[in-house]
Protein backbone atom coordinates (compact mmCIF):
# COMPACT_ATOMS: atom_id res chain seq x y z
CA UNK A 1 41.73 78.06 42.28
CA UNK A 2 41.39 74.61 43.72
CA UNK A 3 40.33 74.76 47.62
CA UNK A 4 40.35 71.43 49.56
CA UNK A 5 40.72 69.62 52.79
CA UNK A 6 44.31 67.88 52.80
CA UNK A 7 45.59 64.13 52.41
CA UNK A 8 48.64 62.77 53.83
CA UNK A 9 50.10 62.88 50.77
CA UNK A 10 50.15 67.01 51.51
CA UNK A 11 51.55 66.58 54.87
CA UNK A 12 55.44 67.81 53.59
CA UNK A 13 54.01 70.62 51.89
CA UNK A 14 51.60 71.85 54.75
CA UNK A 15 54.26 72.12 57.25
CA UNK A 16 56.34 75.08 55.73
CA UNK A 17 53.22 77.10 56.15
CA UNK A 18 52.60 76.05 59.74
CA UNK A 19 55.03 78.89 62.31
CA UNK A 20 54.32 80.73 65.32
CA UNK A 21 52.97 84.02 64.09
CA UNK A 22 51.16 87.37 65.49
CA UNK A 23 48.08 85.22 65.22
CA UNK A 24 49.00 82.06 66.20
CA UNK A 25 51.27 80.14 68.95
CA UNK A 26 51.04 76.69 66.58
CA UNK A 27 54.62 75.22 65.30
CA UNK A 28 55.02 72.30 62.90
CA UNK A 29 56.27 70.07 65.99
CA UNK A 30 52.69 70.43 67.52
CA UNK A 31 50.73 70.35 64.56
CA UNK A 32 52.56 66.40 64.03
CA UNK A 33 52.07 65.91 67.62
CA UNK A 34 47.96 66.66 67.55
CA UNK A 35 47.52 64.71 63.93
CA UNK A 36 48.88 61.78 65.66
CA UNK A 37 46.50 61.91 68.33
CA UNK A 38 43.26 62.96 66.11
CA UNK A 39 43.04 66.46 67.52
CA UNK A 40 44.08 67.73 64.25
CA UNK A 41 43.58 65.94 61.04
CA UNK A 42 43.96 65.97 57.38
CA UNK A 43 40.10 66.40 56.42
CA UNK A 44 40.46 69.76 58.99
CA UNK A 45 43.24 70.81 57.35
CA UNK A 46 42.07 72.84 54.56
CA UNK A 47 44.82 74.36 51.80
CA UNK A 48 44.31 76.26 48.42
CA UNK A 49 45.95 75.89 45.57
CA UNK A 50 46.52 77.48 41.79
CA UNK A 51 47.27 73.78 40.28
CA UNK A 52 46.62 70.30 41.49
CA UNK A 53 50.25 69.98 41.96
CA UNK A 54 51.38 73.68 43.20
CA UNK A 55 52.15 74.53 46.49
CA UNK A 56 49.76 75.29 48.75
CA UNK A 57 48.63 79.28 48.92
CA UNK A 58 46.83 79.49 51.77
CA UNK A 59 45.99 77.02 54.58
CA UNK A 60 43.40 76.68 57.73
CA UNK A 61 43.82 74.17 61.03
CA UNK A 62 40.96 73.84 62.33
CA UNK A 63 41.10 71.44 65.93
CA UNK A 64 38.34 69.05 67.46
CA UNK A 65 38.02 66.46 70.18
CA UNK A 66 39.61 63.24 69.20
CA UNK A 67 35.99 61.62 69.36
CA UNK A 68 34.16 64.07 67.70
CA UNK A 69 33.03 64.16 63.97
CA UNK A 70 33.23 67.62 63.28
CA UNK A 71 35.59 70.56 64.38
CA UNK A 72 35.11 72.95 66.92
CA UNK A 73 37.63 75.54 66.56
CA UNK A 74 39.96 76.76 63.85
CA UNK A 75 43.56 77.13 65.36
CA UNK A 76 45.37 78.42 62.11
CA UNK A 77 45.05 80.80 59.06
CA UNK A 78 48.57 81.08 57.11
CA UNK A 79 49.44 82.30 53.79
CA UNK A 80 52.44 81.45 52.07
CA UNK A 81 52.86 84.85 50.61
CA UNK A 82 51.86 87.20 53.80
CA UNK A 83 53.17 90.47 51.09
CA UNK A 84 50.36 90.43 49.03
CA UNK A 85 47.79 93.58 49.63
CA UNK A 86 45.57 93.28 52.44
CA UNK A 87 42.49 93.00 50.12
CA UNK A 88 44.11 89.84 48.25
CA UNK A 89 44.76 87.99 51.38
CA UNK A 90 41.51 88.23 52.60
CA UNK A 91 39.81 87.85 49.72
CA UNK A 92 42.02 84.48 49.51
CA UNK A 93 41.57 83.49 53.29
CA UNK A 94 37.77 83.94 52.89
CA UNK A 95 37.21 82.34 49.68
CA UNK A 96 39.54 79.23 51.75
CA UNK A 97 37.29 79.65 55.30
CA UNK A 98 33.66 79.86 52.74
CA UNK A 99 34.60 76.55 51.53
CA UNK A 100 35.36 74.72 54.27
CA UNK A 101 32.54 76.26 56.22
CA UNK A 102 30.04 75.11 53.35
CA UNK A 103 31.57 71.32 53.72
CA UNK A 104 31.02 71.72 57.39
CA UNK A 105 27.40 72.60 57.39
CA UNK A 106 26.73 69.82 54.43
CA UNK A 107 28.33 67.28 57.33
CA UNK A 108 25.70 68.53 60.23
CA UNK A 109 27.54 71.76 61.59
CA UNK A 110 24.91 73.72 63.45
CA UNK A 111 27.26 76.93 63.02
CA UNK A 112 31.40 77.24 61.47
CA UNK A 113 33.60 76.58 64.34
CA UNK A 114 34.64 79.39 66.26
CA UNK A 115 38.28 80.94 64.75
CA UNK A 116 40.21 81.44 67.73
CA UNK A 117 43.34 83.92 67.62
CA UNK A 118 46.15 83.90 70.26
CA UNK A 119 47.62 87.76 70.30
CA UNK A 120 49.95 89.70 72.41
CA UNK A 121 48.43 91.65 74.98
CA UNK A 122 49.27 95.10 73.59
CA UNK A 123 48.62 93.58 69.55
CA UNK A 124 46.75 96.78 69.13
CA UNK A 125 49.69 98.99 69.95
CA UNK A 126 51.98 96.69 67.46
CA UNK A 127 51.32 97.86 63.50
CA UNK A 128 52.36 94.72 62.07
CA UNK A 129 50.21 92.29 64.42
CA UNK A 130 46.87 94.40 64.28
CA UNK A 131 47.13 94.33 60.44
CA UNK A 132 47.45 90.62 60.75
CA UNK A 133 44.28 90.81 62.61
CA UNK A 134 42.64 93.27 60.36
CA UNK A 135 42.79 90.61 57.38
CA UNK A 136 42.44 87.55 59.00
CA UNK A 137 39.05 89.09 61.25
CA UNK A 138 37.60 90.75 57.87
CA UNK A 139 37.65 86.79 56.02
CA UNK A 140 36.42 85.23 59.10
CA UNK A 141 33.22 88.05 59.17
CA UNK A 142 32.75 87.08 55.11
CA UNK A 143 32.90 83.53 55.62
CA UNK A 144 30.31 83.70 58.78
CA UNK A 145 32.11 84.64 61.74
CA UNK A 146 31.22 88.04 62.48
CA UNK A 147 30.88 88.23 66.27
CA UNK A 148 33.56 88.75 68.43
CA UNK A 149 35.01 88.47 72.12
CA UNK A 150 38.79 89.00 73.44
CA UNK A 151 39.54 87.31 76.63
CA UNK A 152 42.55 87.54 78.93
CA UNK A 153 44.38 84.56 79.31
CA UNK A 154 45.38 84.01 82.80
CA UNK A 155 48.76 81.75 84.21
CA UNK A 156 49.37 80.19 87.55
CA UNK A 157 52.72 78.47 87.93
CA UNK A 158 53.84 76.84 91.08
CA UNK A 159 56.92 79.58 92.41
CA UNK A 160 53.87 82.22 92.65
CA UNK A 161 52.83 79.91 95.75
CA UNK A 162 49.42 78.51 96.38
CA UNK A 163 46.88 80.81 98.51
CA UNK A 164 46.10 79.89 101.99
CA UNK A 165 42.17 78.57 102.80
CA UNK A 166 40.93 82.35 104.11
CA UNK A 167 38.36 80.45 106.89
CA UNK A 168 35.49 82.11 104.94
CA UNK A 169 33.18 79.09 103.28
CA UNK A 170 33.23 75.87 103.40
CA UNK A 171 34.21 74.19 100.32
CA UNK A 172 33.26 70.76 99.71
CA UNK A 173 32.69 68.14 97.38
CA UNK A 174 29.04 67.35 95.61
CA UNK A 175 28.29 64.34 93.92
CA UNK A 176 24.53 65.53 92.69
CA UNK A 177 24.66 67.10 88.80
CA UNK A 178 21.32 68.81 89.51
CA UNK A 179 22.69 71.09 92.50
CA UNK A 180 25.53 72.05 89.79
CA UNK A 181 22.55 72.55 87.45
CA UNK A 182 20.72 74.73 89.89
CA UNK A 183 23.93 76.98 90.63
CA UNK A 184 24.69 77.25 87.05
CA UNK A 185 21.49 78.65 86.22
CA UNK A 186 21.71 80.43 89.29
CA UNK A 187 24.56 82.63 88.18
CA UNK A 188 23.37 83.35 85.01
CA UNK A 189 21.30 86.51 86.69
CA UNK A 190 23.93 88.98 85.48
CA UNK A 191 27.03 86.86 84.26
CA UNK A 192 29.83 89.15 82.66
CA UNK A 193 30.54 85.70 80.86
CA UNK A 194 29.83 86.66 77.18
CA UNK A 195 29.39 83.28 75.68
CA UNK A 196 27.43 82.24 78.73
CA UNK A 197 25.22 85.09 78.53
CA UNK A 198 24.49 84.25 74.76
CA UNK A 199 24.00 80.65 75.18
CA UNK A 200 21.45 81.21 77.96
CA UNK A 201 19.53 83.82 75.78
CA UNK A 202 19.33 81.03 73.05
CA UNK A 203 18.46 78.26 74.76
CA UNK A 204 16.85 79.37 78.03
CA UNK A 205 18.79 79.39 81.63
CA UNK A 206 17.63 75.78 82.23
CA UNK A 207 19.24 74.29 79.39
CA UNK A 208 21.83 76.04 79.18
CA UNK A 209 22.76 74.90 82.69
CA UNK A 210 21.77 71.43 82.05
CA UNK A 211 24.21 72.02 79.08
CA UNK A 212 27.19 73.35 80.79
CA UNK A 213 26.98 70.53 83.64
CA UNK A 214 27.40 68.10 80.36
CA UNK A 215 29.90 69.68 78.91
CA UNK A 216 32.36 69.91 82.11
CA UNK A 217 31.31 66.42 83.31
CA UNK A 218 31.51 64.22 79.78
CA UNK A 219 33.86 66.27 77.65
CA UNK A 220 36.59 68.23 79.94
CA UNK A 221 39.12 65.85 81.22
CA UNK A 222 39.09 67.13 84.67
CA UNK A 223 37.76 64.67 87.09
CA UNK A 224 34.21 64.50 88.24
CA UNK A 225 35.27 64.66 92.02
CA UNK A 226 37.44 67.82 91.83
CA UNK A 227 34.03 69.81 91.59
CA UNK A 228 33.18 72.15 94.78
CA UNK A 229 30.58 73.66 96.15
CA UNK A 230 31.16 76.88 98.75
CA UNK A 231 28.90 77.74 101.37
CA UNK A 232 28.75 80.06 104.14
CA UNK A 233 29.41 78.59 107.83
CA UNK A 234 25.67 78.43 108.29
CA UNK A 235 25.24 76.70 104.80
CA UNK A 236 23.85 78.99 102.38
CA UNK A 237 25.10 78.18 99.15
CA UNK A 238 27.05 81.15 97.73
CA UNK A 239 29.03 79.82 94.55
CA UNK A 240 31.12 76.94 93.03
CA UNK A 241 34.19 75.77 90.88
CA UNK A 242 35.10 73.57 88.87
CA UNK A 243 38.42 72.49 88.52
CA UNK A 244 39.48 70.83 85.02
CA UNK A 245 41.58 70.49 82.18
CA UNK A 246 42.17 69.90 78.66
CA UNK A 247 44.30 68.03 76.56
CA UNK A 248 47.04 70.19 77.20
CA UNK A 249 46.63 72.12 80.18
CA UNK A 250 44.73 72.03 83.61
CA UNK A 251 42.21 74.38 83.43
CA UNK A 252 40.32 76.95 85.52
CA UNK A 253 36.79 75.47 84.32
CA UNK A 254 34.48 77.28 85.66
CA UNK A 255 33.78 79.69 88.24
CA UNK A 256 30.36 81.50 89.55
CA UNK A 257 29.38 83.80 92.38
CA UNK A 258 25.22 83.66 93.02
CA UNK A 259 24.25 87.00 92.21
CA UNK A 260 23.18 88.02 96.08
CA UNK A 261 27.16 87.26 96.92
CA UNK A 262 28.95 88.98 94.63
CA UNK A 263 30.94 92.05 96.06
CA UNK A 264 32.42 90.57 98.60
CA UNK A 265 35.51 88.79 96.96
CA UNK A 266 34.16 85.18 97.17
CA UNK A 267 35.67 84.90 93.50
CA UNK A 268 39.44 84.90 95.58
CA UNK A 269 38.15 81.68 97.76
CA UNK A 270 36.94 79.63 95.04
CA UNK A 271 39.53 80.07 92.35
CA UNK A 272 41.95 79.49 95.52
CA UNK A 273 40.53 76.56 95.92
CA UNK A 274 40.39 75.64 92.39
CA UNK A 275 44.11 76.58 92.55
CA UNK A 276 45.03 73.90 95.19
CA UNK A 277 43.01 71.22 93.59
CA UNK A 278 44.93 70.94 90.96
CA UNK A 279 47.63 71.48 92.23
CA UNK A 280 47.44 67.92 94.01
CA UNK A 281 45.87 66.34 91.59
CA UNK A 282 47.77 67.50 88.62
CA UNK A 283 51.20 68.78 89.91
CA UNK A 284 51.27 70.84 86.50
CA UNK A 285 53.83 73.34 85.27
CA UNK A 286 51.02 76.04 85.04
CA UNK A 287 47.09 76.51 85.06
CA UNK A 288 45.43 78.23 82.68
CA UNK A 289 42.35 80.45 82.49
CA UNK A 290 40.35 82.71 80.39
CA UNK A 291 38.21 85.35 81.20
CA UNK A 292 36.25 88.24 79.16
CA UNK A 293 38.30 91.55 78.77
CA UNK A 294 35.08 93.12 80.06
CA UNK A 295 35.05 90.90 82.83
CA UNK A 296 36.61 92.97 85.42
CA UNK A 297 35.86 91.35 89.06
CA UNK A 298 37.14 88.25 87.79
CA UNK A 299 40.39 89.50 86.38
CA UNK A 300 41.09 91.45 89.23
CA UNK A 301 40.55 88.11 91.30
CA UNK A 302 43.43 86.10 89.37
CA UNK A 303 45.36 89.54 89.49
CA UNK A 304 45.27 88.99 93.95
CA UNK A 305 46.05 85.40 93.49
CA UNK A 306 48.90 85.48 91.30
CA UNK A 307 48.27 84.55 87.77
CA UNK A 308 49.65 86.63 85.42
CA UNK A 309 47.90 87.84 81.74
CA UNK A 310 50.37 88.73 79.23
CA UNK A 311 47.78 87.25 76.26
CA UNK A 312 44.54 88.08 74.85
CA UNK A 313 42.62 85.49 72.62
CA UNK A 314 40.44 86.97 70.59
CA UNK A 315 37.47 84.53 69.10
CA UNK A 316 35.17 84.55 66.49
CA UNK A 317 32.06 83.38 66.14
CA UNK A 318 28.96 83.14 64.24
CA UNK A 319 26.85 84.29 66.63
């Protein structure tokens, strides 16, 4: 069995594996579309094969920032015989995911790039997309991914309306990191934000706030100025948001609620706010946002303003 990242030599074979699936909203069209500009590339794209010339029998897309060295995320896991017994596809997938992992680490990976799956949001009620799970989720735990968290994906689009300013804080514009830095490590006291939580817990609140200001301000594409702080009419800080995007979408970044606030529905001001930022700055066709299935008070505040969940991503990790 020969496992190996790709040329673009390969590129006419890879695509016949590369569909929409129960796992997966990639197509062929978009997989050309992100090689071209470096967010997929052939060194990411990992296939197996029984011969140096056979067709490829399994294959893994894994994405990254177009200025990044290493991958972040792996988009894709396809087989090109899906009616093979459970136990031979993953034992292929994870044999395909070990390899790539190893090359990975030997290149300065601190951990294998989370493996993120895009699912229905009933996939447990559907036989033939939780077995597609099953498989895929059992290679990714043998390969180094065995942590998991499902989030609901969240979707504004412009006929829903934008929400009306309720009069409640005042939301304005701060040009200081280290306030963001203090409200970030603010909210940390009892965040339903998995990843956050688990970050913080690694590297202490401090840098992890220091480390989410970073990552919003120098690797999201959102602008710098979109960022808001919300305070009471007095001026006590209560929360903040963080308007973004990504290379596809504008995003909900991030939103937080200091813990002595929370209970009052704040969440609806800022992510109405967020809402109308980008809508003026971005006129999009939709906004997207994530948050944890377990994350109830924040679901329930994109369920008031409009944005509708009919996907769950489910993502593993190492950790």
């Amino acid at each position: 069995m020969i496992i190996r990242p790709t040329a673009t030599a390969d590129l006419d074979r890879v695509l016949p594996l590369i569909a929409p699936d129960q796992c997966s909203a990639l197509t062929a069209d978009a997989y050309r579309a992100r090689l071209a500009d470096g967010e997929y590339r052939t060194d990411w794209t990992w296939i197996v094969q029984d011969a140096p010339d056979g067709p490829p029998l399994a294959l893994a897309v894994w994405w990254g920032d177009p200025d990044d060295d290493l991958p972040s995320a792996l988009d894709g896991l396809y087989l090109r015989d899906a009616a093979g017994s459970a136990d031979d596809r993953t034992e292929l997938a994870s044999a395909l995911l070990t390899a790539a992992h190893a090359a990975y680490a030997a290149a300065g990976a601190d951990a294998a790039p989370d493996y993120h799956l895009i699912l229905p949001g009933n996939w447990r009620e559907r036989p033939g997309t939780a077995e597609a799970v099953a498989w895929r989720r059992e290679a990714a735990r043998r390969s180094g991914l065995p942590a998991s968290v499902e989030r609901l994906r969240y979707e504004w689009t412009p006929p829903v309306g934008l929400p009306e300013p309720s009069g409640r804080l005042l939301l304005t514009a701060e040009p200081d990191d280290e306030v963001f830095v203090d409200l970030f490590r603010r909210v940390l006291v009892g965040t339903l934000d998995a990843d956050t939580r688990k970050e913080a817990e690694r590297l202490g609140a401090e840098a992890q706030a220091r480390a989410d200001v970073a990552f919003y301000r120098d690797t999201m594409l959102g602008d710098r100025s979109w960022w808001r702080v919300a305070r009471t009419p007095d001026g006590e800080p209560v929360g903040f948001g963080i308007p973004s995007r990504n290379h596809a979408f504008p995003v909900v970044g991030y939103l937080g609620v200091l813990p002595e606030h929370r209970g009052r529905r704040y969440a609806d001001d800022l992510l109405a706010e967020i809402t109308r930022i980008l809508a003026a700055e971005a006129s999009p066709e939709r906004i997207r946002a994530d948050t944890d299935l377990t994350n109830a008070p924040m679901a329930a505040a994109f369920d008031r303003l409009g944005y509708r969940n009919d996907t769950r991503r489910l993502v593993l990790s190492a950790h």
